[in-house]
C-alpha atoms as a PDB file:
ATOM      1  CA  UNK A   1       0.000   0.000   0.000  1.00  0.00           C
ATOM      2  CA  UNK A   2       1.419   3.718  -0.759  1.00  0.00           C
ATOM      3  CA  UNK A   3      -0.452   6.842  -1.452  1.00  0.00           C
ATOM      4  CA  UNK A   4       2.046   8.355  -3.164  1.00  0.00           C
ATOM      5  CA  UNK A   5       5.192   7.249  -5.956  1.00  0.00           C
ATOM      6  CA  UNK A   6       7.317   4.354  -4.724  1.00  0.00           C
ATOM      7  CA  UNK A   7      10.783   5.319  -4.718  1.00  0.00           C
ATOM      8  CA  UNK A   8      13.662   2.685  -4.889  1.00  0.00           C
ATOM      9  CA  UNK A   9      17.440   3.339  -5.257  1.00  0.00           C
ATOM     10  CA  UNK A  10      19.955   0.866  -5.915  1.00  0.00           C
ATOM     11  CA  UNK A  11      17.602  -2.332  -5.802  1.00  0.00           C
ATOM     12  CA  UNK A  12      17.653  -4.726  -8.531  1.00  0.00           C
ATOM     13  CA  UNK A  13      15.157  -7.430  -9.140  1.00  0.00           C
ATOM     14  CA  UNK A  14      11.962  -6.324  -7.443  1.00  0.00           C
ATOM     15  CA  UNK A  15       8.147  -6.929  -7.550  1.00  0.00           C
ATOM     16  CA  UNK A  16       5.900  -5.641  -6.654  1.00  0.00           C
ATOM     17  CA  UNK A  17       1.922  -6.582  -5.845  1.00  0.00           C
ATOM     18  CA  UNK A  18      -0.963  -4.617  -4.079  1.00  0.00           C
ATOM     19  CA  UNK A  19      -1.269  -5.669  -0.116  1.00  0.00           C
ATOM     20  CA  UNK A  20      -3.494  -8.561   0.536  1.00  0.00           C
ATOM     21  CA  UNK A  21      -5.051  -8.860   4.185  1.00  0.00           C
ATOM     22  CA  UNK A  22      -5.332  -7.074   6.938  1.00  0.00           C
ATOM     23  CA  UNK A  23      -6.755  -7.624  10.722  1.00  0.00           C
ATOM     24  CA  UNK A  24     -10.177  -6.676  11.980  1.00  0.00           C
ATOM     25  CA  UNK A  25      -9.663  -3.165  12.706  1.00  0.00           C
ATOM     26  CA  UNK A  26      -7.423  -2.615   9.808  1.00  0.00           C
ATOM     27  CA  UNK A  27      -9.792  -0.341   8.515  1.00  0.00           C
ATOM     28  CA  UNK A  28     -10.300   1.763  11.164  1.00  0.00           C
ATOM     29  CA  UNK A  29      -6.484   2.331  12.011  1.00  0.00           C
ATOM     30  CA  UNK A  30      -6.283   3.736   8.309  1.00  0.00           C
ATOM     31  CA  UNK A  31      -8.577   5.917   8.441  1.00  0.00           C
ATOM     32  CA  UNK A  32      -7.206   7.378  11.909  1.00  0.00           C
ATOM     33  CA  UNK A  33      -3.749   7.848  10.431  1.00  0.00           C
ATOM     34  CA  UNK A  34      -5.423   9.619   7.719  1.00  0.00           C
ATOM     35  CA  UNK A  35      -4.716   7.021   4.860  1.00  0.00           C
ATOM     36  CA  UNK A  36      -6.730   7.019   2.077  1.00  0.00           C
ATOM     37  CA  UNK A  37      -7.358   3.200   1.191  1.00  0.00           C
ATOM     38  CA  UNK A  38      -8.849   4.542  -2.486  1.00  0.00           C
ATOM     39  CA  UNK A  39      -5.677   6.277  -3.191  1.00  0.00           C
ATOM     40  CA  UNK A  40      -3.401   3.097  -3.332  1.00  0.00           C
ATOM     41  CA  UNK A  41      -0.757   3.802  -6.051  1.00  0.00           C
ATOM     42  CA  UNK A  42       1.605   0.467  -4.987  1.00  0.00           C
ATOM     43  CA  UNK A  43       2.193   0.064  -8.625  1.00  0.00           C
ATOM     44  CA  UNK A  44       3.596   3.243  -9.542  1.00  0.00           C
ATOM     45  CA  UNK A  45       7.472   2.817  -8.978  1.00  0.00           C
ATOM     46  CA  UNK A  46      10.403   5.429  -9.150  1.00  0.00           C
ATOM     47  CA  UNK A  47      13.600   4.107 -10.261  1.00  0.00           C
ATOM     48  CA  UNK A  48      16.217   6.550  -9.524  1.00  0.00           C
ATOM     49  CA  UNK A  49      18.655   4.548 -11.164  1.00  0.00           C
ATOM     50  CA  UNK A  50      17.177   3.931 -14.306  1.00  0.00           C
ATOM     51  CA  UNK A  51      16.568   7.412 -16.572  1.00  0.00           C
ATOM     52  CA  UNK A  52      15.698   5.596 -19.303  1.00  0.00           C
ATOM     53  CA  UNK A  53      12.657   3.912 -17.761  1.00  0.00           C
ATOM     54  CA  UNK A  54      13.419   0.679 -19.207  1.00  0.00           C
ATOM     55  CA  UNK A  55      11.879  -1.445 -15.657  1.00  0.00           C
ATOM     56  CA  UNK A  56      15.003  -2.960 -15.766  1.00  0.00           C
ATOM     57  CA  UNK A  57      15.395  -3.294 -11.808  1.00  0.00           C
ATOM     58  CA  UNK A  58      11.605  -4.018 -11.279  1.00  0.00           C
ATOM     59  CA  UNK A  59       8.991  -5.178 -12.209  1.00  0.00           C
ATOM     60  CA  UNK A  60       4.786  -5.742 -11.340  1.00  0.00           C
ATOM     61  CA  UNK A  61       4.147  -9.291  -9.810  1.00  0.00           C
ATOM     62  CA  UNK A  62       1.635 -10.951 -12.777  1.00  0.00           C
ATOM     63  CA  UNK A  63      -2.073 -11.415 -10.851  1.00  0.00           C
ATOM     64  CA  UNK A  64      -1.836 -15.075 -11.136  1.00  0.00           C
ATOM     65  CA  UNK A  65       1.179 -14.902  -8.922  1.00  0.00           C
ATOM     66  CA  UNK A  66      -0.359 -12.776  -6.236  1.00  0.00           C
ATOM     67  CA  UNK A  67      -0.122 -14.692  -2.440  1.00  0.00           C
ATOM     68  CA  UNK A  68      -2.874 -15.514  -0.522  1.00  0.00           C
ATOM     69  CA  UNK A  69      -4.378 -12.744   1.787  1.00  0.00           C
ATOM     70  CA  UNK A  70      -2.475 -12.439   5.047  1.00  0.00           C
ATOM     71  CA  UNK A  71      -4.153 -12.177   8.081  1.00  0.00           C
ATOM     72  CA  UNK A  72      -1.556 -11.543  11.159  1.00  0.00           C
ATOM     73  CA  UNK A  73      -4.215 -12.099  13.861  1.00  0.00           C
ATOM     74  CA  UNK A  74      -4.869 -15.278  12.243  1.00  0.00           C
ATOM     75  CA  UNK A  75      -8.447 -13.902  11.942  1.00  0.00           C
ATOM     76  CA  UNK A  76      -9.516 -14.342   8.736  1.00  0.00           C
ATOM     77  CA  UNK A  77     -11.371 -10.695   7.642  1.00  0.00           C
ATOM     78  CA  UNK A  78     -12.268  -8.363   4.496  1.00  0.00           C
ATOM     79  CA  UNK A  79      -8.878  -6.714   3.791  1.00  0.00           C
ATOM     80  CA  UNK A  80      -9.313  -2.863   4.421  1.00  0.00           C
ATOM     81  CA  UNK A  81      -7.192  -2.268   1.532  1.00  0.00           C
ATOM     82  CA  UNK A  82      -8.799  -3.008  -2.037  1.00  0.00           C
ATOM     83  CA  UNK A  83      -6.543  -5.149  -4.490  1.00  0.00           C
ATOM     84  CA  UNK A  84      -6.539  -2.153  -7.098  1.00  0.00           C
ATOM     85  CA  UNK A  85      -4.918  -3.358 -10.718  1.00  0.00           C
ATOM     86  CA  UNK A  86      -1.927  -1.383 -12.319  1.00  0.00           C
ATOM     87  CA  UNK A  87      -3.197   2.125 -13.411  1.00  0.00           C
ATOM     88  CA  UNK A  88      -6.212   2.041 -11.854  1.00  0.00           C
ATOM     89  CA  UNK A  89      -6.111   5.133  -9.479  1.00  0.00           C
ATOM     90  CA  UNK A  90      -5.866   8.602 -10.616  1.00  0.00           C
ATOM     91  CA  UNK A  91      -2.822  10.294  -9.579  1.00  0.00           C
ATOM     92  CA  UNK A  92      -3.576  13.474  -7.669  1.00  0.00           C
ATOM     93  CA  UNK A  93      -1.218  16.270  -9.256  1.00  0.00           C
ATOM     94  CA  UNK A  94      -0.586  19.013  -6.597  1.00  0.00           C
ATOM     95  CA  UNK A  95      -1.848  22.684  -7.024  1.00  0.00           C
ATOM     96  CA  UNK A  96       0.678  24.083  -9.451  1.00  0.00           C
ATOM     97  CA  UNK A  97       1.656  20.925 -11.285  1.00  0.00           C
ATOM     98  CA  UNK A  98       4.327  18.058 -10.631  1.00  0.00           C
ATOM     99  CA  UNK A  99       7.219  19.437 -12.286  1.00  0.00           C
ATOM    100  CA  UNK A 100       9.862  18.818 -10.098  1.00  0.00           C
ATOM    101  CA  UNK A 101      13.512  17.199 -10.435  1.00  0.00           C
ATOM    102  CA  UNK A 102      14.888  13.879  -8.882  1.00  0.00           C
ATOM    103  CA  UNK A 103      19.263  13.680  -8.444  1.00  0.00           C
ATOM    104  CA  UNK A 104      20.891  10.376  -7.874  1.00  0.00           C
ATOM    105  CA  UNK A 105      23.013  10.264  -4.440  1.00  0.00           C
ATOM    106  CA  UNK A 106      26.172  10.413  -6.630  1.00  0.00           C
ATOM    107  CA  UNK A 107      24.879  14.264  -8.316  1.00  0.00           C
ATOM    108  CA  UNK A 108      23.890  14.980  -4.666  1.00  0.00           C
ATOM    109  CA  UNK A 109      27.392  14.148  -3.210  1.00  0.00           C
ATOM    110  CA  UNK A 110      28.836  15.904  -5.915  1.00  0.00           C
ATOM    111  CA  UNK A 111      27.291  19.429  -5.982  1.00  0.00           C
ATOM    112  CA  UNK A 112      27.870  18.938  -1.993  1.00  0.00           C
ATOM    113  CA  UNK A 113      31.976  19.133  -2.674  1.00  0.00           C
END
């Protein structure tokens, strides 16, 4: 589950698939910590290590492959967190548009000498 991008940084070989389970006041928690459960962008990954966004340190776990929900309590429950698909939620640009920059740790160390 993330509201927002999901940044990685030297990872390689990743997937990733939407949160499945939960615990009986799951729901409830979210909402008190302010998180939006419609606004689940877990698919929408930042590389900062590959410009070229080629996916080649990632990639989206195929449905078919998805685990069985998970249920920590060992209550089984409705997740509080639908299984969205890939795409599926609008991203929210902020008031005065999303144009902003991203620097790898290297640039950063660099413009720091």
């Amino acid at each position: 589950y993330s509201m927002a991008e999901v940044h990685i940084e030297f990872s390689k070989g990743l997937k990733f698939a939407p949160f499945n389970g939960g615990y009986p006041d799951h729901e409830k928690h979210m909402k008190e910590a302010n998180l939006d459960i419609s606004n689940n962008l877990w698919y929408d990954i930042y590389d900062h290590n590959d410009p070229g966004k080629t996916h080649a340190n990632w990639s989206l776990l195929p449905e078919a492959e998805y685990e069985e929900p998970w249920f920590p309590l060992g209550e089984a429950c409705t997740p509080a967190i639908p299984r969205t698909k890939a795409g599926s939620v609008p991203q929210v640009v902020p008031e005065g548009g999303a144009d902003m920059q991203s620097f790898s740790l290297q640039q950063m160390m660099a413009d720091a000498e």
